[in-house]
Protein backbone atom coordinates (compact mmCIF):
# COMPACT_ATOMS: atom_id res chain seq x y z
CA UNK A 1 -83.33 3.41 60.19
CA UNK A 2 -83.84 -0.38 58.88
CA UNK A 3 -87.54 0.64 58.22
CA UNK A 4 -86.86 3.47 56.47
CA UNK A 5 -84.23 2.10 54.20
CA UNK A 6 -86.89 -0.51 52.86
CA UNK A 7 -89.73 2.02 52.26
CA UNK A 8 -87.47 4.26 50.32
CA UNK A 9 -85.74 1.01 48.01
CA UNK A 10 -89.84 0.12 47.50
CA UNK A 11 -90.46 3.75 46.41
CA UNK A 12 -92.17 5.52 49.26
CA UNK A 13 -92.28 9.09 50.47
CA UNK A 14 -91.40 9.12 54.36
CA UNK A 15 -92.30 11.60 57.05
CA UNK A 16 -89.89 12.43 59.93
CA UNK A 17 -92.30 13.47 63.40
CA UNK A 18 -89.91 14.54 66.35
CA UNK A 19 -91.44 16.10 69.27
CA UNK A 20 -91.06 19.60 69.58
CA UNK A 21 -91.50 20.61 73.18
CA UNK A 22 -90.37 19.57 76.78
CA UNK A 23 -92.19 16.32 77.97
CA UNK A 24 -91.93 17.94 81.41
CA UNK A 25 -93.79 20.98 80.55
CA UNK A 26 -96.32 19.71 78.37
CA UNK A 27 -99.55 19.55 79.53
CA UNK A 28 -100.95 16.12 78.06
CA UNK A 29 -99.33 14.59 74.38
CA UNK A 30 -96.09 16.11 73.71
CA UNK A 31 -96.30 18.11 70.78
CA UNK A 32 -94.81 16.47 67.34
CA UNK A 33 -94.57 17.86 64.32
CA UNK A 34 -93.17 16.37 60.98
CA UNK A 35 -89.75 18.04 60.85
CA UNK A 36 -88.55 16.69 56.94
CA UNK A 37 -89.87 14.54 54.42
CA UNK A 38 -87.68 12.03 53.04
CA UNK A 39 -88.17 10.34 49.28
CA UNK A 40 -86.16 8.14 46.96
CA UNK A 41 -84.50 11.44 45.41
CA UNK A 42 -83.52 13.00 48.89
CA UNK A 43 -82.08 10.67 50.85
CA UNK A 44 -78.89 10.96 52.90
CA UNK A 45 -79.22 7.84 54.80
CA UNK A 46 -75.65 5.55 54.34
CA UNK A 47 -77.88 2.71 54.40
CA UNK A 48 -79.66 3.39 51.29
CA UNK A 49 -77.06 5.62 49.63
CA UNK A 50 -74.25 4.33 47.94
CA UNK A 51 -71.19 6.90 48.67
CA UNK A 52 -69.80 6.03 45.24
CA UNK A 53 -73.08 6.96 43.66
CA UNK A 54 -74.75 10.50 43.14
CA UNK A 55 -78.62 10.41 43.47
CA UNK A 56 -80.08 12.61 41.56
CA UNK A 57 -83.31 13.95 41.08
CA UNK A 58 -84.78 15.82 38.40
CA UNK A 59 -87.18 18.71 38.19
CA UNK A 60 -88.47 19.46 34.45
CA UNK A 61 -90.53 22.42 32.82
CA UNK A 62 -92.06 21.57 29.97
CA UNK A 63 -93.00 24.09 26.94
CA UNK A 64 -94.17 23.51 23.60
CA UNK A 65 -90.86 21.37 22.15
CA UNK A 66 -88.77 22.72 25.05
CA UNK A 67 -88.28 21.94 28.69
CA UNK A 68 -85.90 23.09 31.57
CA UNK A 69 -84.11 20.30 33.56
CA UNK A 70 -82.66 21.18 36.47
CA UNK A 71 -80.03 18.23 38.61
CA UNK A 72 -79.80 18.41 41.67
CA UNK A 73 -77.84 15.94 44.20
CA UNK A 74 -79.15 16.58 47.73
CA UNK A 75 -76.39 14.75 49.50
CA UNK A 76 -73.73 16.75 48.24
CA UNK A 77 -75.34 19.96 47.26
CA UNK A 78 -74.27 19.42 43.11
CA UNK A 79 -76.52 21.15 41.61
CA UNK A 80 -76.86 22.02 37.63
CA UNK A 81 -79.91 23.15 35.09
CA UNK A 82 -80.46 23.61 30.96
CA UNK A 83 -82.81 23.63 28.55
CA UNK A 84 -83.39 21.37 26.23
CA UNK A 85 -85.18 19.58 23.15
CA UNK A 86 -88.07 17.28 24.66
CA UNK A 87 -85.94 14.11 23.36
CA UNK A 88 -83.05 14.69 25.11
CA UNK A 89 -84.83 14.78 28.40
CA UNK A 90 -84.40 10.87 28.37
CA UNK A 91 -80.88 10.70 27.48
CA UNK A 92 -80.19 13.15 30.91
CA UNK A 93 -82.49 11.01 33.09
CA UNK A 94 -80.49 8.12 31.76
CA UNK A 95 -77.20 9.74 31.68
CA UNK A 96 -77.32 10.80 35.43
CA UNK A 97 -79.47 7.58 36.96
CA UNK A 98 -81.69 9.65 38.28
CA UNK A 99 -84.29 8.31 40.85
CA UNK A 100 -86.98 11.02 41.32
CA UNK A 101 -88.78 13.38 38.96
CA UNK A 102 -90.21 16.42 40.46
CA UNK A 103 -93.07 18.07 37.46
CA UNK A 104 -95.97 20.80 38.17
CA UNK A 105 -99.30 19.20 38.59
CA UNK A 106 -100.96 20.35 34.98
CA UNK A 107 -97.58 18.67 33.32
CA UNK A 108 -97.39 15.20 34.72
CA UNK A 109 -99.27 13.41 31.92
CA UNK A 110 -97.01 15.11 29.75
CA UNK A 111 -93.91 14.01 31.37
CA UNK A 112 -94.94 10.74 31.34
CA UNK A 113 -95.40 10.38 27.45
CA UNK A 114 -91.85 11.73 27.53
CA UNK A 115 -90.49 8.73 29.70
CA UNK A 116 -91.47 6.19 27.50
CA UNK A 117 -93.08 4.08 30.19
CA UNK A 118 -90.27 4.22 32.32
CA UNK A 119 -90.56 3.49 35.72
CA UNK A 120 -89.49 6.78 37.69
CA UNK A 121 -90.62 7.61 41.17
CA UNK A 122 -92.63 11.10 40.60
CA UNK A 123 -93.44 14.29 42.86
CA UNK A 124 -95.82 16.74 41.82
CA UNK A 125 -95.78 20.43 43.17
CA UNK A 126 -97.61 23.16 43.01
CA UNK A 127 -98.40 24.76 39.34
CA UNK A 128 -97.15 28.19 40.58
CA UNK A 129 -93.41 26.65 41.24
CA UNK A 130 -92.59 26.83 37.40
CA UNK A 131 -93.33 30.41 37.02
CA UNK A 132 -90.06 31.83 36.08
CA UNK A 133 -90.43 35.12 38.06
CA UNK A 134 -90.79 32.88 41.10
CA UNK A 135 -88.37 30.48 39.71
CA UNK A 136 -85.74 33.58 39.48
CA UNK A 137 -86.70 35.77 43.06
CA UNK A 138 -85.90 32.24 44.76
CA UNK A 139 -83.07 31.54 43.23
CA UNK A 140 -81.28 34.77 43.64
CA UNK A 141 -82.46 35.14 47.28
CA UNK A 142 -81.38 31.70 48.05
CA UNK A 143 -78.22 32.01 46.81
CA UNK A 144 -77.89 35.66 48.28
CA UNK A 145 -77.14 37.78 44.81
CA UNK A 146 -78.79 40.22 42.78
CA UNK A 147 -78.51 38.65 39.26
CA UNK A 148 -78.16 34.80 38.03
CA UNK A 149 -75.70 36.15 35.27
CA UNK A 150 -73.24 34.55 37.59
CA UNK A 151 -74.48 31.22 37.07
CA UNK A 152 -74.42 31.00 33.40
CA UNK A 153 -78.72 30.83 32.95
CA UNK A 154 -79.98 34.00 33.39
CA UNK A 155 -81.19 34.22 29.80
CA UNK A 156 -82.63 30.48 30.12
CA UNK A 157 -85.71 31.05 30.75
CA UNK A 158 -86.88 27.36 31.18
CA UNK A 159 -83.41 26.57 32.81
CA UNK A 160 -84.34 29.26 35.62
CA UNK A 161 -87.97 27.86 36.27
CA UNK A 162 -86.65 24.36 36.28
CA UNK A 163 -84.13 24.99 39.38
CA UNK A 164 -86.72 27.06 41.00
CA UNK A 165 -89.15 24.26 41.11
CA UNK A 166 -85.87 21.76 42.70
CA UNK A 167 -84.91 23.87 44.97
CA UNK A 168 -88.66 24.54 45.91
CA UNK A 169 -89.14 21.21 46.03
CA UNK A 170 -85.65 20.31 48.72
CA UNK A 171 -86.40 23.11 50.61
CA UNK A 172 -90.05 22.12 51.58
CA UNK A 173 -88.88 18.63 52.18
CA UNK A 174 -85.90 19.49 54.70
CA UNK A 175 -87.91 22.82 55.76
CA UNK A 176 -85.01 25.19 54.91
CA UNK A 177 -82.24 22.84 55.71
CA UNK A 178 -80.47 22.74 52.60
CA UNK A 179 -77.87 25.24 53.11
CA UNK A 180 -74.91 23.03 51.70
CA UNK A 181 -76.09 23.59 48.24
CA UNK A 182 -73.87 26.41 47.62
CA UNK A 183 -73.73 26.84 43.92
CA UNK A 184 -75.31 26.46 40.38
CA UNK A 185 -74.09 25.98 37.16
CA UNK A 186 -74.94 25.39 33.45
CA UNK A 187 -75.08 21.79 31.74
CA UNK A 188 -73.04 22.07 29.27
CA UNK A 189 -73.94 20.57 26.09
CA UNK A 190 -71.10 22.17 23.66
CA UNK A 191 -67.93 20.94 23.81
CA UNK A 192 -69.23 17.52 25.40
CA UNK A 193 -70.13 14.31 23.81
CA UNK A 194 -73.41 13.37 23.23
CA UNK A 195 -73.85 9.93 24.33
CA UNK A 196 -77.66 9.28 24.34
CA UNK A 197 -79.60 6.55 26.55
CA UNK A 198 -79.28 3.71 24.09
CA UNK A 199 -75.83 3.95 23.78
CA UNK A 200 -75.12 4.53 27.55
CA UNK A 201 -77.08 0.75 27.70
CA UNK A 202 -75.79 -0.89 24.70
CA UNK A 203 -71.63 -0.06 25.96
CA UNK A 204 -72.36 -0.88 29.43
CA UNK A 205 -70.59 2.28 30.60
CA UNK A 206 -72.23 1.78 34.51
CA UNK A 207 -74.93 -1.11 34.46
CA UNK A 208 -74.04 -4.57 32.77
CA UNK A 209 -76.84 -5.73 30.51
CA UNK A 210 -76.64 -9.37 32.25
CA UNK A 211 -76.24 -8.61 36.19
CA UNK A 212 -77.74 -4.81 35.84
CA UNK A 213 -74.85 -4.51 37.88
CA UNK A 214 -71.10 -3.01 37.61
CA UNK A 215 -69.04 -5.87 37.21
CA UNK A 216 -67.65 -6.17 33.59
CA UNK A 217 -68.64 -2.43 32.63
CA UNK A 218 -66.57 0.38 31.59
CA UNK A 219 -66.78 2.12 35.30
CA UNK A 220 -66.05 -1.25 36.63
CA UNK A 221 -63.03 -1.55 35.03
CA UNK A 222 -61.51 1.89 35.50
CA UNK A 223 -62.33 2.93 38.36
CA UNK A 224 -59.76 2.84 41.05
CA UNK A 225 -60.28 5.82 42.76
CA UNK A 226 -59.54 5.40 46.45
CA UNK A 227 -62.04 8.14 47.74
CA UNK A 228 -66.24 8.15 47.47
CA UNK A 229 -65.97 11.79 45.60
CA UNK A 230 -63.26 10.41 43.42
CA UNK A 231 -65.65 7.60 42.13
CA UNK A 232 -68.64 10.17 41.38
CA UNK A 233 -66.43 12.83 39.72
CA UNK A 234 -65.25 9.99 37.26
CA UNK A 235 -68.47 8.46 36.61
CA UNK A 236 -69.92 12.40 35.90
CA UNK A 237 -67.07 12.91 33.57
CA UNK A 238 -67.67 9.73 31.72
CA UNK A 239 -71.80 11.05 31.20
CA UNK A 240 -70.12 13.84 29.59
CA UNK A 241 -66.92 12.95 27.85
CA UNK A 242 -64.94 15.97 26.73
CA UNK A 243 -64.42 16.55 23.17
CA UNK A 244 -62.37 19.69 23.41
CA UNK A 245 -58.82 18.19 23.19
CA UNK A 246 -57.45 21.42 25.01
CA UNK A 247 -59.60 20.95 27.95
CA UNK A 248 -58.92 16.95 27.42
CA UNK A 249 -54.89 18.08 27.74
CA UNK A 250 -55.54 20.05 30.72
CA UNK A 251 -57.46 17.13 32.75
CA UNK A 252 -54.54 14.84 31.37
CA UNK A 253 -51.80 17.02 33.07
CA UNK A 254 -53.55 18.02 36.17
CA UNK A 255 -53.48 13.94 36.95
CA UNK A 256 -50.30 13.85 35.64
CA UNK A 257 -48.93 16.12 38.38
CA UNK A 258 -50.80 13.13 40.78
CA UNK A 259 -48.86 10.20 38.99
CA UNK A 260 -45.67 11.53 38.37
């Protein structure tokens, strides 16, 4: 466990072998076989994890001045996908910390004029992932209906491919263990604030500029949650602050009913 806490914080890829058969009826090395493949953006161990923190990883389509992002927390199963301009990819990478990028291999060099030189762990996978056919028939079979209309992308195209390739992508990795991911839904960019990755630094909503860590931020300050999920449901509603003051009423008075 120790060991593979450090690889992941250094930005490795792990393999998981466990043996497969009976020592006592094997005849010579007891068969092993790699049985999940653990990186920085799929972890569930505590000891690299922090329960007050989602991680994230990202899987992005790119087309012409368009790309699909799709979000998607393994250890918790949130999962969410869009479309958008290529200059807001940066802002959502920023906006939701995200620690892995998962991109086709004919788009990486791409992606990386996108990030600006930032410093993201990436996983490439095969080309055919980000076909949206593909994308869509795994999807809807994964999730066990006959239409994504449910789900609030079946017209986004690029939204579709994007959550194909991320769930692709877990699913190889935890070979078909990943049936706590029970739902997907639409990032929602009207009726939300846009706060893009220069402002998110320059306020010090979740990192301080001087300690890069939470003491003296906005989070820092507020939250006093008492539960793990409590913490991660604030922080993602302070990515995205409402601007609809209906809505804004309606999340006043459901914690209203808490306090009072």
């Amino acid at each position: 466990e120790k060991h593979l806490y450090k690889l992941l914080k250094d930005g490795h890829r792990v393999a998981i072998c466990e043996q497969v058969e009976d020592p006592k009826l094997a005849k010579g090395i007891v068969k092993r076989e790699v049985v999940e493949v653990i990186s920085p953006g799929t972890a569930l161990s505590d000891r690299y994890l922090d329960q007050k923190e989602n991680n994230y990883l990202c899987a992005v389509v790119l087309e012409k001045r368009k790309c699909g992002i799709a979000i998607l927390d393994h250890s918790t199963g949130e999962f969410h996908a869009c479309s958008r301009d290529h200059l807001d990819l940066f802002t959502i990478i920023k906006q939701f910390h995200v620690s892995e990028m998962i991109i086709t291999e004919g788009q990486e060099n791409n992606l990386r004029l996108l990030l600006q030189e930032e410093d993201i762990f990436t996983t490439k996978i095969p080309e055919w992932c980000r076909s949206y056919d593909t994308a869509y028939e795994t999807l809807a079979s994964f999730f066990n209906v006959s239409s994504l209309k449910g789900f609030g992308i079946e017209d986004d195209q690029l939204a579709v491919s994007a959550a194909g390739c991320a769930l692709h992508y877990v699913d190889q990795n935890f070979k078909g263990r990943i049936q706590h991911i029970r739902s997907l839904s639409l990032l929602q960019k009207e009726g939300v604030m846009g706060l893009d990755a220069s402002t998110i630094r320059n306020l010090e909503i979740f990192q301080s500029l001087t300690t890069q860590g939470i003491h003296g931020t906005l989070i820092g300050t507020i939250d006093q949650t008492l539960t793990a999920s409590g913490s991660r449901l604030l922080k993602n509603w302070l990515r995205q602050p409402l601007t609809d003051p209906t809505k804004i009423n309606q999340r006043l008075d459901r914690i209203s009913e808490f306090i009072e």
